[in-house]
N, C-alpha and C. Protein backbone atom coordinates (compact mmCIF):
# COMPACT_ATOMS: atom_id res chain seq x y z
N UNK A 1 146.14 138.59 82.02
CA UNK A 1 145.26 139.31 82.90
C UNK A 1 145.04 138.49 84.17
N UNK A 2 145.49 139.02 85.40
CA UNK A 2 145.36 138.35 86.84
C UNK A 2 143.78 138.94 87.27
N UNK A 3 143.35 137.82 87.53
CA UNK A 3 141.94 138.18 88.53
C UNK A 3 142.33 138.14 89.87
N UNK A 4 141.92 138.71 90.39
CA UNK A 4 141.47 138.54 92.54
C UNK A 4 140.54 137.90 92.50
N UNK A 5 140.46 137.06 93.33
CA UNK A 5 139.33 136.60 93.56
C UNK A 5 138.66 137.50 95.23
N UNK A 6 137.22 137.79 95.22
CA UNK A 6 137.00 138.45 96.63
C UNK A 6 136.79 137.80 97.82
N UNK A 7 136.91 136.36 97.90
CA UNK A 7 136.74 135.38 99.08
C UNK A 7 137.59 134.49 98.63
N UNK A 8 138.36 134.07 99.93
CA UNK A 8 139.48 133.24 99.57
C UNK A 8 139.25 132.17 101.35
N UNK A 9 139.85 131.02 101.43
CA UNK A 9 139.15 129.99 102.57
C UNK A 9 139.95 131.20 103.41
N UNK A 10 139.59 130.80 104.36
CA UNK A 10 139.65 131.49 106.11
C UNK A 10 140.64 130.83 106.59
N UNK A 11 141.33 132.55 106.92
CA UNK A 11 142.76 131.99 107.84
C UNK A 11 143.05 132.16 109.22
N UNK A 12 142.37 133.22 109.52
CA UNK A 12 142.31 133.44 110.58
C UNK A 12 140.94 133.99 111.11
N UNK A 13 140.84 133.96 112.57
CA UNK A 13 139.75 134.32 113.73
C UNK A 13 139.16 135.74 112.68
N UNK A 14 139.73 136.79 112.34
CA UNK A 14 139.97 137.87 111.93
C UNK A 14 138.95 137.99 110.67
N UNK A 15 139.18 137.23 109.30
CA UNK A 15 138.64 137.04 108.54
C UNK A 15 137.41 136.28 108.68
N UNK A 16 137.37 135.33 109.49
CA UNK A 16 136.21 134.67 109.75
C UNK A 16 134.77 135.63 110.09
N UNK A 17 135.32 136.43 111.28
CA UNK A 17 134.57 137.51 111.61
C UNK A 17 133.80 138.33 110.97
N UNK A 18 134.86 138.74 109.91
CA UNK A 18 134.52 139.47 108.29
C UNK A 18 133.40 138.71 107.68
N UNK A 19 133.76 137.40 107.39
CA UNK A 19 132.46 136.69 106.23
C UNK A 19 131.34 136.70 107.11
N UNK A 20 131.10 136.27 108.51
CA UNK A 20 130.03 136.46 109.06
C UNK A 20 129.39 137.42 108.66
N UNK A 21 130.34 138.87 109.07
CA UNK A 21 128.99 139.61 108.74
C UNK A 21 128.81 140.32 107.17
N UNK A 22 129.78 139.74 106.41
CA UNK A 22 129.06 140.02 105.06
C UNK A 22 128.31 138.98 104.90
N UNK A 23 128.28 138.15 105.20
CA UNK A 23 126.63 137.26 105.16
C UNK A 23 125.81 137.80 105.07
N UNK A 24 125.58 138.04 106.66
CA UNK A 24 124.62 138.65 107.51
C UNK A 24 124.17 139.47 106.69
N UNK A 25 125.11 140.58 106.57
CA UNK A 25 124.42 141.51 105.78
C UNK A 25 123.79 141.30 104.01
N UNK A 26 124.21 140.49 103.39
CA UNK A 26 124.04 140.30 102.54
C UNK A 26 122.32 138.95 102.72
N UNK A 27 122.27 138.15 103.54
CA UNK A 27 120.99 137.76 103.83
C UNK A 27 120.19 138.88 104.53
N UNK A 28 120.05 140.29 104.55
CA UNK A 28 119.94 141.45 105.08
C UNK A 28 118.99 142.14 103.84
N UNK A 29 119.91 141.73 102.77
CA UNK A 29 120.05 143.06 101.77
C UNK A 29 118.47 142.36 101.21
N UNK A 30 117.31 143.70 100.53
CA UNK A 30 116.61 143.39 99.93
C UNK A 30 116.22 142.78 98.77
N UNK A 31 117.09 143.57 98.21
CA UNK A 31 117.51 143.15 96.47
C UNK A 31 118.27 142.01 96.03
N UNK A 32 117.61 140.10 96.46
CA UNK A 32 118.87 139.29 96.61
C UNK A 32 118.59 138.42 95.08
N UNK A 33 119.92 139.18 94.36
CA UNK A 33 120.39 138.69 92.90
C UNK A 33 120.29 137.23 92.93
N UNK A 34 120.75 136.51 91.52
CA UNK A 34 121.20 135.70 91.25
C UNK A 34 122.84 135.57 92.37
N UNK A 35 123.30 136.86 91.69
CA UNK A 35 124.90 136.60 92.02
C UNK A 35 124.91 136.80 93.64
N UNK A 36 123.89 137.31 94.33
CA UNK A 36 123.88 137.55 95.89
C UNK A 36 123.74 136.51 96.46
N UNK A 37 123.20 135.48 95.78
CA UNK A 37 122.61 134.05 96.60
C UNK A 37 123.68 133.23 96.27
N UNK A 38 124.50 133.49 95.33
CA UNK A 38 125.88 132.62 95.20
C UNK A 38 126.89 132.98 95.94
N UNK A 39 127.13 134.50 96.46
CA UNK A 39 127.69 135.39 96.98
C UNK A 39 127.59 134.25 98.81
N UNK A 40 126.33 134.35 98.81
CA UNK A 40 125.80 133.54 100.28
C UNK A 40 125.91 132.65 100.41
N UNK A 41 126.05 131.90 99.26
CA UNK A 41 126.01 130.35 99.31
C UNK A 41 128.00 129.83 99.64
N UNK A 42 128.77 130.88 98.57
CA UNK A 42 130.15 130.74 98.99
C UNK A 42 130.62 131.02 100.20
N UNK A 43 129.86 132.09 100.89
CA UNK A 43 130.80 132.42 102.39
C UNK A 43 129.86 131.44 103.40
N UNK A 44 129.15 130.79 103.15
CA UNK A 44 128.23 129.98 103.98
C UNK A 44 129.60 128.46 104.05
N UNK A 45 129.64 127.96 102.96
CA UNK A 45 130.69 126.89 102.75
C UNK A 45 132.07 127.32 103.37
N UNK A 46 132.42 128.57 103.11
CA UNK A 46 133.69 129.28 103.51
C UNK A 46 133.37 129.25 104.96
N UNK A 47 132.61 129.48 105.71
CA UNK A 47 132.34 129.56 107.36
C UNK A 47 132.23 128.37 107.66
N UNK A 48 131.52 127.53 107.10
CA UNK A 48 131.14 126.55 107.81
C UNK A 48 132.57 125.54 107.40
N UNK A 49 133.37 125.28 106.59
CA UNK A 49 134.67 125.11 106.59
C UNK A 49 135.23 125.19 107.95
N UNK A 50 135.56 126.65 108.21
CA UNK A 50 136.34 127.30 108.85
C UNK A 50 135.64 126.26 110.78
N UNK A 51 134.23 126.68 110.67
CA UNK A 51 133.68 125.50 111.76
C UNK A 51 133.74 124.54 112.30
N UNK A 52 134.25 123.90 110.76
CA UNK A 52 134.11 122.61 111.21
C UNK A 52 135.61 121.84 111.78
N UNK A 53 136.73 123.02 111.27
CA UNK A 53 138.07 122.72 111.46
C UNK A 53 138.52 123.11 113.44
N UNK A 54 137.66 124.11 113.23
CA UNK A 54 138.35 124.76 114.59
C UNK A 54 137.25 124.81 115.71
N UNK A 55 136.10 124.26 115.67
CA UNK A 55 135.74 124.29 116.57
C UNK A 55 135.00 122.48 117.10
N UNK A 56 135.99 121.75 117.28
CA UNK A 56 136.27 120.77 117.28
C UNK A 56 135.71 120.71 119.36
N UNK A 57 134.50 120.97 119.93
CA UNK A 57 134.44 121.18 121.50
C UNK A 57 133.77 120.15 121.89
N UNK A 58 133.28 118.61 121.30
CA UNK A 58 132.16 118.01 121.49
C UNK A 58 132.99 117.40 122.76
N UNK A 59 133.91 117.15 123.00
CA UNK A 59 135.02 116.13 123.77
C UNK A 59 135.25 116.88 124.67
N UNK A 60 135.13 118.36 124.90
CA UNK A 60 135.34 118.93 126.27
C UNK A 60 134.37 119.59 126.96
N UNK A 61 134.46 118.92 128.28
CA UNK A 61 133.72 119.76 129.18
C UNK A 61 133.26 121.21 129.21
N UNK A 62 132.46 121.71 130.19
CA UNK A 62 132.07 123.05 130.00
C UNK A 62 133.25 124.11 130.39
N UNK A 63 133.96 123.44 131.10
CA UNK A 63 134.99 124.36 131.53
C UNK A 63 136.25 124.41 130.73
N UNK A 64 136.28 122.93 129.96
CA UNK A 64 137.54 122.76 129.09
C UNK A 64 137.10 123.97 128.00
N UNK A 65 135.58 123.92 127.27
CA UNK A 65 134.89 124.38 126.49
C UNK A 65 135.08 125.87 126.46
N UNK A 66 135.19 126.27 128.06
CA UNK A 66 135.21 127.74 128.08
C UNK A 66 136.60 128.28 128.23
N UNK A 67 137.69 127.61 128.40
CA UNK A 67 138.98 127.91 128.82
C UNK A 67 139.47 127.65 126.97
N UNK A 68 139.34 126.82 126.15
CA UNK A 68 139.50 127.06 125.34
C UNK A 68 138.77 128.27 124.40
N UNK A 69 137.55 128.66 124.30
CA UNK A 69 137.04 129.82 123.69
C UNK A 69 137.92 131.58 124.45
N UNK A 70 137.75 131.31 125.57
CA UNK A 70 138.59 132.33 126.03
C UNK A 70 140.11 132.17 125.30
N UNK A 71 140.97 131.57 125.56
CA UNK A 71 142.42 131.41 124.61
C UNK A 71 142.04 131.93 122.75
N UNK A 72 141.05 131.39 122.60
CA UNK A 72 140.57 131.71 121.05
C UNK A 72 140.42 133.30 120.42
N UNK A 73 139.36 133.60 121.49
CA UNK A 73 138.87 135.01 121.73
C UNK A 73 140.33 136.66 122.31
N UNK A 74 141.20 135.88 122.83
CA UNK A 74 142.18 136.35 123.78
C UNK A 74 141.03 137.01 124.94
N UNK A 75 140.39 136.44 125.64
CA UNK A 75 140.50 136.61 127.24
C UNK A 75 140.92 136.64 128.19
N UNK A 76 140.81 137.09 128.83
CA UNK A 76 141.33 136.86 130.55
C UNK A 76 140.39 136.27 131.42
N UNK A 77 140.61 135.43 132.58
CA UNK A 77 139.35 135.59 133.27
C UNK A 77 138.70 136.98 134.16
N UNK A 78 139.43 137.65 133.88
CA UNK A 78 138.95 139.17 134.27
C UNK A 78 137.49 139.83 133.24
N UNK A 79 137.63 139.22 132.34
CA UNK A 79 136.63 139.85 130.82
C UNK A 79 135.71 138.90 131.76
N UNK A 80 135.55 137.62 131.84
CA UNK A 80 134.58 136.58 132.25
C UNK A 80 133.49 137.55 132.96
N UNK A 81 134.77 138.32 133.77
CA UNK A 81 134.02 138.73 135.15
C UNK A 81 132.74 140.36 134.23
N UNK A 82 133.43 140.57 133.31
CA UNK A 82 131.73 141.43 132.48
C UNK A 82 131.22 140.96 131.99
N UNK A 83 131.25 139.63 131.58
CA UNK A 83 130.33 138.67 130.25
C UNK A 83 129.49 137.98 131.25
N UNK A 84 129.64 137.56 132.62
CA UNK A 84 128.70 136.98 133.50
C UNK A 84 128.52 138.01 134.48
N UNK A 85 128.69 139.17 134.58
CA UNK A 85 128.65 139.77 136.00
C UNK A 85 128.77 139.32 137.04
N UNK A 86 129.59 138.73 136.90
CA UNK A 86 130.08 137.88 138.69
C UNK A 86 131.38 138.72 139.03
N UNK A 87 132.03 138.06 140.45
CA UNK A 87 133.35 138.67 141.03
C UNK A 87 134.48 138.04 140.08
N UNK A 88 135.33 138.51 140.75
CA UNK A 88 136.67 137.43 140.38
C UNK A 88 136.89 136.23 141.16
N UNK A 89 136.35 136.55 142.64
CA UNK A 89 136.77 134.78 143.19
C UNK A 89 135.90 133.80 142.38
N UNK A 90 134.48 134.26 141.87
CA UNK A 90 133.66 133.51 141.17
C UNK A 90 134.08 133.30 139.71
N UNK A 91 134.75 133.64 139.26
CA UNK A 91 135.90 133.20 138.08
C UNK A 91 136.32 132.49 138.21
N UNK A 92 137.14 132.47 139.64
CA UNK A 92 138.17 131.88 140.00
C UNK A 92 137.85 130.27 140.18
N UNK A 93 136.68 130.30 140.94
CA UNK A 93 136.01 129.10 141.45
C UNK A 93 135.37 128.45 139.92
N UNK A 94 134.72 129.51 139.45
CA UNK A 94 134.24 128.34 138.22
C UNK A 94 135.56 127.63 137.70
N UNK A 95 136.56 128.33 137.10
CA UNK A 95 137.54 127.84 136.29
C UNK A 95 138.30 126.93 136.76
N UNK A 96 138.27 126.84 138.23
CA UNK A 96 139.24 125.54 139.22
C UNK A 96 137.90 124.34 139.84
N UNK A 97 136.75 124.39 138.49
CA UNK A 97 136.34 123.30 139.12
C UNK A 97 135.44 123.59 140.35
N UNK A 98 135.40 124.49 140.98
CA UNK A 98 134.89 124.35 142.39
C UNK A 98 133.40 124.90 142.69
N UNK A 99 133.29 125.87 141.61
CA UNK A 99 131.94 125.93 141.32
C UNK A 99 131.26 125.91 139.84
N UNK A 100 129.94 125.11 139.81
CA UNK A 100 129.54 125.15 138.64
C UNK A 100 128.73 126.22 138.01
N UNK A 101 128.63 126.08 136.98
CA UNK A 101 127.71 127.30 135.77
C UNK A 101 125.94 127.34 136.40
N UNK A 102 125.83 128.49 136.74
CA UNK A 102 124.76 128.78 137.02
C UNK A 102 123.83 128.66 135.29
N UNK A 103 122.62 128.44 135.54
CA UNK A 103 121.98 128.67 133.83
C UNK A 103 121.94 129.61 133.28
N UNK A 104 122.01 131.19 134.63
CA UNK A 104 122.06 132.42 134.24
C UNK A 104 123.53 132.44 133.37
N UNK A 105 124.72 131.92 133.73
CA UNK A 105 125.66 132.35 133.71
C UNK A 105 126.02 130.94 132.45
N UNK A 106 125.35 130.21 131.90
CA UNK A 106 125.26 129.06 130.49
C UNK A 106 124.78 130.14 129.45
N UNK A 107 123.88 130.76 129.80
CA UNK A 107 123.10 131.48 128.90
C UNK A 107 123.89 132.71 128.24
N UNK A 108 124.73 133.55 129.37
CA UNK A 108 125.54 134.52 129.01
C UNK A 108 126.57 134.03 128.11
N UNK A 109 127.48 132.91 128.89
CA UNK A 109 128.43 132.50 128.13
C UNK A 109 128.56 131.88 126.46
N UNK A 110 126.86 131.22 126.30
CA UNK A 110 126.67 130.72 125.31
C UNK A 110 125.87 132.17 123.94
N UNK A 111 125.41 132.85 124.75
CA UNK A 111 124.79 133.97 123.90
C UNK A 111 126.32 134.68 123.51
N UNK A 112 127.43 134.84 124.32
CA UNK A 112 128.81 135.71 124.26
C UNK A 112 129.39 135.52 122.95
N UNK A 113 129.69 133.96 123.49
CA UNK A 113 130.26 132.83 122.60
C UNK A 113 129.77 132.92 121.34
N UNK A 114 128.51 132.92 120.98
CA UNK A 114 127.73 132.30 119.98
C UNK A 114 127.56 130.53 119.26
N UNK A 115 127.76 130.01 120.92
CA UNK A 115 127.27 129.08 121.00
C UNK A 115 126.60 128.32 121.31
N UNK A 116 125.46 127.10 121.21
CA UNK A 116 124.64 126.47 122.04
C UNK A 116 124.72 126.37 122.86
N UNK A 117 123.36 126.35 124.08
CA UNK A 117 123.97 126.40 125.62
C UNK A 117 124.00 124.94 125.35
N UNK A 118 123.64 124.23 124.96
CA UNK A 118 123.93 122.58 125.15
C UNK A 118 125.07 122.75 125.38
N UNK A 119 126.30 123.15 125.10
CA UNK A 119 127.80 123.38 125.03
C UNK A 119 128.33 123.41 126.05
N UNK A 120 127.46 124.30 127.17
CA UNK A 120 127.84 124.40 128.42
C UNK A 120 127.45 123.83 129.04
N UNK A 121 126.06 122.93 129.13
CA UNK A 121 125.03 122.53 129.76
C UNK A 121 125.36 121.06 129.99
N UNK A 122 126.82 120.57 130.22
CA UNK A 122 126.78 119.76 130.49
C UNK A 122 127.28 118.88 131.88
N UNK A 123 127.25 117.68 132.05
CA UNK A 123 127.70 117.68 133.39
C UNK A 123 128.97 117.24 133.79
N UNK A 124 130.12 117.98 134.65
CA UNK A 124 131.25 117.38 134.88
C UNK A 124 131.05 117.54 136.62
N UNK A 125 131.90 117.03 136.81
CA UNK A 125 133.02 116.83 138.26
C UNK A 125 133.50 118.45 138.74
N UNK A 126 132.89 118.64 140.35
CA UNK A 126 133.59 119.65 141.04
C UNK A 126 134.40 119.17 141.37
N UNK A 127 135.35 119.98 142.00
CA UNK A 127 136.30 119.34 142.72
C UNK A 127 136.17 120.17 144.50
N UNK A 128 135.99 119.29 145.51
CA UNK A 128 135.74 119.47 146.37
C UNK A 128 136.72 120.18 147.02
N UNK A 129 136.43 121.33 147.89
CA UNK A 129 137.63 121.82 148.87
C UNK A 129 137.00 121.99 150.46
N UNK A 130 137.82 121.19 150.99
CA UNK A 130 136.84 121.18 152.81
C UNK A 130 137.00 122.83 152.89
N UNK A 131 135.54 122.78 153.65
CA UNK A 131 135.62 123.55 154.94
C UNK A 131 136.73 123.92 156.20
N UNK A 132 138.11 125.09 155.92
CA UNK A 132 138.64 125.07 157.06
C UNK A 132 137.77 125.34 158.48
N UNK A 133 138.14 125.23 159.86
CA UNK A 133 137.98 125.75 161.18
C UNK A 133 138.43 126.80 161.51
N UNK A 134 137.47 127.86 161.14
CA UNK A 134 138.40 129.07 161.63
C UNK A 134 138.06 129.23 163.22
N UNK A 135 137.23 128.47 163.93
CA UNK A 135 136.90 128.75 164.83
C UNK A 135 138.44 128.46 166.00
N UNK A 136 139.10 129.23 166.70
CA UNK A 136 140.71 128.96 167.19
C UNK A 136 139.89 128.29 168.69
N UNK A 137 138.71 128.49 169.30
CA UNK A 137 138.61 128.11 170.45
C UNK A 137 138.08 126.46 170.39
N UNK A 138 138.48 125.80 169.59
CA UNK A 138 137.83 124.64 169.29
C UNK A 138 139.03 123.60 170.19
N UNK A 139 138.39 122.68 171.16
CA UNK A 139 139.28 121.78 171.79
C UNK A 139 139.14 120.43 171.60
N UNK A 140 139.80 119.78 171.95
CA UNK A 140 140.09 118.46 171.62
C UNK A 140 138.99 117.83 172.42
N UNK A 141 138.84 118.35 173.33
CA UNK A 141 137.86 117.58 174.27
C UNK A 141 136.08 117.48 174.06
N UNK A 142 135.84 118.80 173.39
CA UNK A 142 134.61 119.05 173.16
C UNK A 142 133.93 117.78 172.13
N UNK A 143 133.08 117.35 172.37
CA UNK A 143 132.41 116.16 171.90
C UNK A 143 131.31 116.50 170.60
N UNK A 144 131.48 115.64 169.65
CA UNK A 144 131.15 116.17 168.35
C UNK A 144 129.86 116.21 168.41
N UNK A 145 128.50 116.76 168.00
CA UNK A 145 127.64 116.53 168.01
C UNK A 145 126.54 115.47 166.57
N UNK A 146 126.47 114.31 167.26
CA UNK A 146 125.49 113.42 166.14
C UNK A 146 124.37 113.35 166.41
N UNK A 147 123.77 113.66 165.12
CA UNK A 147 122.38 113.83 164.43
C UNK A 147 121.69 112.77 164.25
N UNK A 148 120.50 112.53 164.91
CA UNK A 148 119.45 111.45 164.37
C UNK A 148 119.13 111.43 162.94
């Protein structure tokens, strides 16, 4: 006689998803058995397994942090642009460094995610891009103006 067993470790993004919310729902349910709290106690170990293997982010920045969850999730930075309500150049700029995470926009990403904003909330390096001159009437001769 072959048994199934009904939880087996986590293989993928897919299944993971699944035990969450039979958790959930099962820390939900009113009526919590003997066998319901073992039920909770296995997919709790089974998730937090699965946690502790793949979400390995303490070592990357907020942007490494978010460029990897997007690859995880399959994103684009186009999705970014409904999960923060920003543009696309503002995608563009967060993800090249050039601008940083607003708290509005830590909070979204970390509520999205379902992760701590500590996660995002941390501090890296912009990377600077000058100011071009679009001004064309600008001459060589005109004398710079210095500030007291």
């Amino acid at each position: 006689m072959e048994t199934t067993l009904k939880y087996k470790v986590i293989t993928s993004r897919k299944q993971y998803n699944e035990y969450c919310k039979n958790v959930y729902s099962l820390l939900n349910s009113k009526n919590k058995t003997k066998e319901i709290n073992e039920e909770i106690e296995l997919l709790t170990v089974l998730i937090e397994k699965w946690d502790n293997e793949h979400t390995s982010f303490s070592g990357l920045d907020p942007i490494q942090l978010l460029k990897a969850l997007m690859k995880e999730n399959d994103l684009a930075p186009n999705d970014l642009m409904g999960i923060m309500s920003v543009t696309k150049g503002m995608v563009s700029e967060i993800l090249n460094y050039r601008k940083g995470l607003s708290k509005h926009n830590i909070q979204l990403l970390a509520s999205h995610f379902k992760v701590a904003q500590e996660a995002f909330n941390k501090h890296y390096t912009l990377i600077y891009r000058p100011i071009k001159d679009t001004n064309k009437n600008t001459s060589k001769n005109h004398k710079k103006l210095v500030y007291a």
